[in-house]
PDB file of N, CA and C in Angstrom:
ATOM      1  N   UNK A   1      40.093 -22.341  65.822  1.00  0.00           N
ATOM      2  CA  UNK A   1      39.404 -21.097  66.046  1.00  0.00           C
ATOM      3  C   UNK A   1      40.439 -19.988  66.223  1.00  0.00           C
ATOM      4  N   UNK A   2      40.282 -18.682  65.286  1.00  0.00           N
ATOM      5  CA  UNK A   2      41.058 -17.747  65.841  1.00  0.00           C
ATOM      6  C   UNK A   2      40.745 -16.847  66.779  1.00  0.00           C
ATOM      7  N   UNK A   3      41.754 -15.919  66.985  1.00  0.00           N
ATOM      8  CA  UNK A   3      41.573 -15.151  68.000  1.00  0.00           C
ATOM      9  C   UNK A   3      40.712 -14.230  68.123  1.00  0.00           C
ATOM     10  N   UNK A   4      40.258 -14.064  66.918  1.00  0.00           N
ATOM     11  CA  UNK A   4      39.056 -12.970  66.623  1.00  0.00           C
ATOM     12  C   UNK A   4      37.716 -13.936  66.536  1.00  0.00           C
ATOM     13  N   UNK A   5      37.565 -15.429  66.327  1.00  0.00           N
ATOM     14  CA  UNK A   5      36.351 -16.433  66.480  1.00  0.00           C
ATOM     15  C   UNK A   5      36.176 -16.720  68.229  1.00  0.00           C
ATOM     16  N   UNK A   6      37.281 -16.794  68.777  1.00  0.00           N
ATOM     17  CA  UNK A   6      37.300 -16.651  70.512  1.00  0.00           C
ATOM     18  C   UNK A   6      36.629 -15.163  71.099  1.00  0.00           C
ATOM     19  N   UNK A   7      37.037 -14.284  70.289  1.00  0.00           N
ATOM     20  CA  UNK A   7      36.877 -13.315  71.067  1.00  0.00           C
ATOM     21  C   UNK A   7      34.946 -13.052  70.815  1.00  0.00           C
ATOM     22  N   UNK A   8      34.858 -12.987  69.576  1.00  0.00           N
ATOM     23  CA  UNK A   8      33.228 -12.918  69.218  1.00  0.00           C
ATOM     24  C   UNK A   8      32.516 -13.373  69.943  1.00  0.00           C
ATOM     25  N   UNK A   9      32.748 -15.135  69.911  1.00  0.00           N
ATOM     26  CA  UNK A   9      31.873 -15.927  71.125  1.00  0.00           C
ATOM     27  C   UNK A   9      31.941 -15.550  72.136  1.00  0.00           C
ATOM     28  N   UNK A  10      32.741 -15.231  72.936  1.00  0.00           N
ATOM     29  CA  UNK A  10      33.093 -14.852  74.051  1.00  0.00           C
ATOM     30  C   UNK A  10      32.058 -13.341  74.661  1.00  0.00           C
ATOM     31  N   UNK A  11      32.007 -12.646  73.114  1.00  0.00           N
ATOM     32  CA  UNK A  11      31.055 -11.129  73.389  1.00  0.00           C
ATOM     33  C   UNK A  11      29.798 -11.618  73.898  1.00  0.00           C
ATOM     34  N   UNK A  12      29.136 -12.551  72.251  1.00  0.00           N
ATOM     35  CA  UNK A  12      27.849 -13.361  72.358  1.00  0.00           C
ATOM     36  C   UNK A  12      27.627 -13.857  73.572  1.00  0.00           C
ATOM     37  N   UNK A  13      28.664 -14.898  74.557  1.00  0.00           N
ATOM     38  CA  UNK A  13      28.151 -15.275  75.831  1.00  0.00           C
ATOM     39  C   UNK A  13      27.934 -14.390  76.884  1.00  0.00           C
ATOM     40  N   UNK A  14      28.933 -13.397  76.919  1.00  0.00           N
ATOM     41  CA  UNK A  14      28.291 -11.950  77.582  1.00  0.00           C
ATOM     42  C   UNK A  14      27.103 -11.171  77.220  1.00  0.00           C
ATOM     43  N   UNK A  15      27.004 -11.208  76.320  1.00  0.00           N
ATOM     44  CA  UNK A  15      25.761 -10.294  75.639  1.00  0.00           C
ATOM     45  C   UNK A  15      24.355 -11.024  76.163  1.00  0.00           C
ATOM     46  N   UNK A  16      24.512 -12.801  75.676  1.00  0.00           N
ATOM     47  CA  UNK A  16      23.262 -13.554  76.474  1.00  0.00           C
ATOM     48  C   UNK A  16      23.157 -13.489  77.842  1.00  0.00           C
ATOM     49  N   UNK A  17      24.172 -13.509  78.671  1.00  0.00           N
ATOM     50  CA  UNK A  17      24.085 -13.699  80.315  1.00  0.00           C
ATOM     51  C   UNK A  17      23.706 -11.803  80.738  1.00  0.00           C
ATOM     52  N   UNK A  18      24.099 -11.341  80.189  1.00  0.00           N
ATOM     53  CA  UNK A  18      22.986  -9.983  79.969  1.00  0.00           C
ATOM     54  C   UNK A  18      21.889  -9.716  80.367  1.00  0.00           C
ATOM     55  N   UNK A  19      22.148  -9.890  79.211  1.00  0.00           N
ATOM     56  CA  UNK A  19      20.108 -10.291  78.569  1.00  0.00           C
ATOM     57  C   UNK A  19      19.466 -11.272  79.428  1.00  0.00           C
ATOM     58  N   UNK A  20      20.066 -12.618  79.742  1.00  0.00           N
ATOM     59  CA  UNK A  20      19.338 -12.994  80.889  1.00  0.00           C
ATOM     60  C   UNK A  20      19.061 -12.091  82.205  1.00  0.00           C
ATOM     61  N   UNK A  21      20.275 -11.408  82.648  1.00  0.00           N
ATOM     62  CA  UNK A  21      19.863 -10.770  84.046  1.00  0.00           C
ATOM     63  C   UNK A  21      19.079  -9.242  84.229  1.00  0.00           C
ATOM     64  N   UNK A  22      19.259  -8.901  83.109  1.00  0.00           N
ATOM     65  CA  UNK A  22      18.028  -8.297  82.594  1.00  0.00           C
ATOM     66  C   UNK A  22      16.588  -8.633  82.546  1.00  0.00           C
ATOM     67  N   UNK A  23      16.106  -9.899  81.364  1.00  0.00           N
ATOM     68  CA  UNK A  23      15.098 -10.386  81.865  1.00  0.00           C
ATOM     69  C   UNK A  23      14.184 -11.069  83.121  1.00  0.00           C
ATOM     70  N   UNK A  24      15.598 -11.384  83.686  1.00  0.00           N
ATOM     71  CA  UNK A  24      14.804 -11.780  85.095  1.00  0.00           C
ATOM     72  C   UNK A  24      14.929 -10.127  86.290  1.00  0.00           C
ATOM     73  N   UNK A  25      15.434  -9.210  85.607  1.00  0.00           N
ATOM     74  CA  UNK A  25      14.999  -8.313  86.472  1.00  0.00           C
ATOM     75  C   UNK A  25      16.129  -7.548  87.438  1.00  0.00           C
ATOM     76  N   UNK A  26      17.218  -8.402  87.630  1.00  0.00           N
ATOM     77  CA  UNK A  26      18.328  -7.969  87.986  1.00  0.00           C
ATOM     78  C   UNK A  26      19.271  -7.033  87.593  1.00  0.00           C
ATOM     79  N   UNK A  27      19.067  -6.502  86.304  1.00  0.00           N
ATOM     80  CA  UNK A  27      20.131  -5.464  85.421  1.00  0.00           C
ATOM     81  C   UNK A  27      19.236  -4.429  85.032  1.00  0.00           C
ATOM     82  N   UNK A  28      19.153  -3.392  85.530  1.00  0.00           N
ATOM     83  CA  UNK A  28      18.860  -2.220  85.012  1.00  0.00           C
ATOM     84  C   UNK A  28      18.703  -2.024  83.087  1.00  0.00           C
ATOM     85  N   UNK A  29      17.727  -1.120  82.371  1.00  0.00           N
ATOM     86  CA  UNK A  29      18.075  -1.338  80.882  1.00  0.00           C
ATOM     87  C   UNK A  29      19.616  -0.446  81.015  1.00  0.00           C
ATOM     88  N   UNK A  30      19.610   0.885  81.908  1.00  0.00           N
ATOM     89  CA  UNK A  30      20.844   1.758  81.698  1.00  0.00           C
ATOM     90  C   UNK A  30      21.634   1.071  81.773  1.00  0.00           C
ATOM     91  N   UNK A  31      22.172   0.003  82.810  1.00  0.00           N
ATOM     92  CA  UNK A  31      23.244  -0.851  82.866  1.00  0.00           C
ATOM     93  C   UNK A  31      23.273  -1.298  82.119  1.00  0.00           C
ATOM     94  N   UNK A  32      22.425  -2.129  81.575  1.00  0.00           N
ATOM     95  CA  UNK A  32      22.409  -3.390  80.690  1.00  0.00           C
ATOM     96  C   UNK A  32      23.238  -2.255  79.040  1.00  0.00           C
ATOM     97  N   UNK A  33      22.714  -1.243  78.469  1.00  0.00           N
ATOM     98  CA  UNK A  33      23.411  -0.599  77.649  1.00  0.00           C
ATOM     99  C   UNK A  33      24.858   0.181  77.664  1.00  0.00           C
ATOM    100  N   UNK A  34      25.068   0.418  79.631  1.00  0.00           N
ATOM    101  CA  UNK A  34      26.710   0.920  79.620  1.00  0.00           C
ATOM    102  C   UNK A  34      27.394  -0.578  79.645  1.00  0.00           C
ATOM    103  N   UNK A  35      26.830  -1.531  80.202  1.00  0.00           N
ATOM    104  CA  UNK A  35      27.688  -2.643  80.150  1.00  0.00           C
ATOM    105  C   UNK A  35      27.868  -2.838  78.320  1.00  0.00           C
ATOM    106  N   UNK A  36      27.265  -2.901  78.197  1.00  0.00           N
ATOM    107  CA  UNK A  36      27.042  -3.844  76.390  1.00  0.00           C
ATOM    108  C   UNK A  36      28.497  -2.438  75.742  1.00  0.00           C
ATOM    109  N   UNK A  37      28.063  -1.155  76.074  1.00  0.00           N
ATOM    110  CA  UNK A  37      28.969   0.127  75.420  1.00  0.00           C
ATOM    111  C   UNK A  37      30.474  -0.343  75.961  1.00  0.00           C
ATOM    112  N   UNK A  38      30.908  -0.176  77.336  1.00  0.00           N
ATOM    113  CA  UNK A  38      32.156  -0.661  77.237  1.00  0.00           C
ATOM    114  C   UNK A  38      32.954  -1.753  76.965  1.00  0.00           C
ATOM    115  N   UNK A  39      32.106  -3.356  77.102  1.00  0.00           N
ATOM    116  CA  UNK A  39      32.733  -4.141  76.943  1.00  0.00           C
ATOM    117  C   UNK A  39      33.143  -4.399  75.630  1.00  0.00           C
ATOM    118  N   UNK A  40      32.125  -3.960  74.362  1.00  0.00           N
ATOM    119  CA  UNK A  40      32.215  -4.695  73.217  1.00  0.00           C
ATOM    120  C   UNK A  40      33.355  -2.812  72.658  1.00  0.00           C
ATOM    121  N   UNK A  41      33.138  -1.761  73.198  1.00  0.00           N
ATOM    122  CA  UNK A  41      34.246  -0.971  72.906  1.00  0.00           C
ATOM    123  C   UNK A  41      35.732  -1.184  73.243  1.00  0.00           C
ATOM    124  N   UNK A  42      35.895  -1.564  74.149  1.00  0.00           N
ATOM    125  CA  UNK A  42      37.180  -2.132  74.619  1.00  0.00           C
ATOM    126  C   UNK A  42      37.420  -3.820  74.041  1.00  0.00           C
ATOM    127  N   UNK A  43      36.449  -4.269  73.643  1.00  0.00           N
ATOM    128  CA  UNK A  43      37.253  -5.851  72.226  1.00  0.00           C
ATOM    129  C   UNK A  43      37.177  -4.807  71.510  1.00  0.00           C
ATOM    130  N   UNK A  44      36.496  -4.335  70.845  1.00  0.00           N
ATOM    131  CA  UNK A  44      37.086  -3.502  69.607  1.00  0.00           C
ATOM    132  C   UNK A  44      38.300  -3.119  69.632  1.00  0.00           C
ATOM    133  N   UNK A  45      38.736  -2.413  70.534  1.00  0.00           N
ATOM    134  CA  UNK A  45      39.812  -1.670  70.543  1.00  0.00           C
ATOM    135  C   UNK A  45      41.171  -2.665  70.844  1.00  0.00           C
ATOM    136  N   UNK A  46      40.972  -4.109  71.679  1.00  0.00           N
ATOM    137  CA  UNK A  46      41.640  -4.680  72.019  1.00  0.00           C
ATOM    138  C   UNK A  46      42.156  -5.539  70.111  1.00  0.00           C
ATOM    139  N   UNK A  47      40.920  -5.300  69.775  1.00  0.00           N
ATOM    140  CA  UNK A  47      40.864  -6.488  68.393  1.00  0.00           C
ATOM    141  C   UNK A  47      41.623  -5.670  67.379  1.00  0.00           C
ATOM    142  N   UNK A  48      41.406  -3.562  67.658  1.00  0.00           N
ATOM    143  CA  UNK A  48      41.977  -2.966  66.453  1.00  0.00           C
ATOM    144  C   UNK A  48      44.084  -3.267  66.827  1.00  0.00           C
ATOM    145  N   UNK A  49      44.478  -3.241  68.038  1.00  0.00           N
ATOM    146  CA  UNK A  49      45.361  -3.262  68.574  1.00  0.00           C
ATOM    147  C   UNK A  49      46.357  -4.179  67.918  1.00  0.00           C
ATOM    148  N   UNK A  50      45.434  -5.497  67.807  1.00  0.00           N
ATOM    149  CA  UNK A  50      46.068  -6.682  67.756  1.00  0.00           C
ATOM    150  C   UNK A  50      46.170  -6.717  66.260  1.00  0.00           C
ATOM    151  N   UNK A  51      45.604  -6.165  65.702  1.00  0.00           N
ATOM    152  CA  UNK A  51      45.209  -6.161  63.886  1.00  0.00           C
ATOM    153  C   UNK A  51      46.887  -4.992  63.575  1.00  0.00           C
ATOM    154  N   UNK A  52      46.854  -4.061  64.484  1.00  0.00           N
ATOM    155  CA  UNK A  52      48.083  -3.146  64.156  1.00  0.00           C
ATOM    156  C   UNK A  52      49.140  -3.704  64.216  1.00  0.00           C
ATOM    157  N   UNK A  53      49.546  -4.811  65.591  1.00  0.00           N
ATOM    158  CA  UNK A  53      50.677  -4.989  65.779  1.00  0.00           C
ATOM    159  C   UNK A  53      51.178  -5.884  64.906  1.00  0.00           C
ATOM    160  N   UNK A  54      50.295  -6.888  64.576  1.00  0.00           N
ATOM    161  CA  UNK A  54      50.513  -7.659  63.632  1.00  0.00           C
ATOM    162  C   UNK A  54      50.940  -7.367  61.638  1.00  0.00           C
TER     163      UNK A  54
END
């Protein structure tokens, strides 16, 4: 698996445990959309980083 197949899954399992605490009521939708905005903006940015240095 590369580092960019680690990092994806890794979004996906955040994105579901989310969405779970959301559905049960615990996560706000606003949260639930600033969380989802910074985390998967910052892999992006971590993923464009790693694509440069290389």
């Amino acid at each position: 698996m590369t580092d960019t197949d680690v990092l994806h899954h890794d979004l996906n399992a955040f994105d579901a445990a989310c969405q779970r605490l959301y559905s049960d009521g615990l996560l706000s939708e606003e949260t639930l959309v600033r969380l989802h905005a910074v985390v998967h903006r910052e892999a992006w940015e971590m993923e464009t980083l790693r694509h440069l240095e290389n």
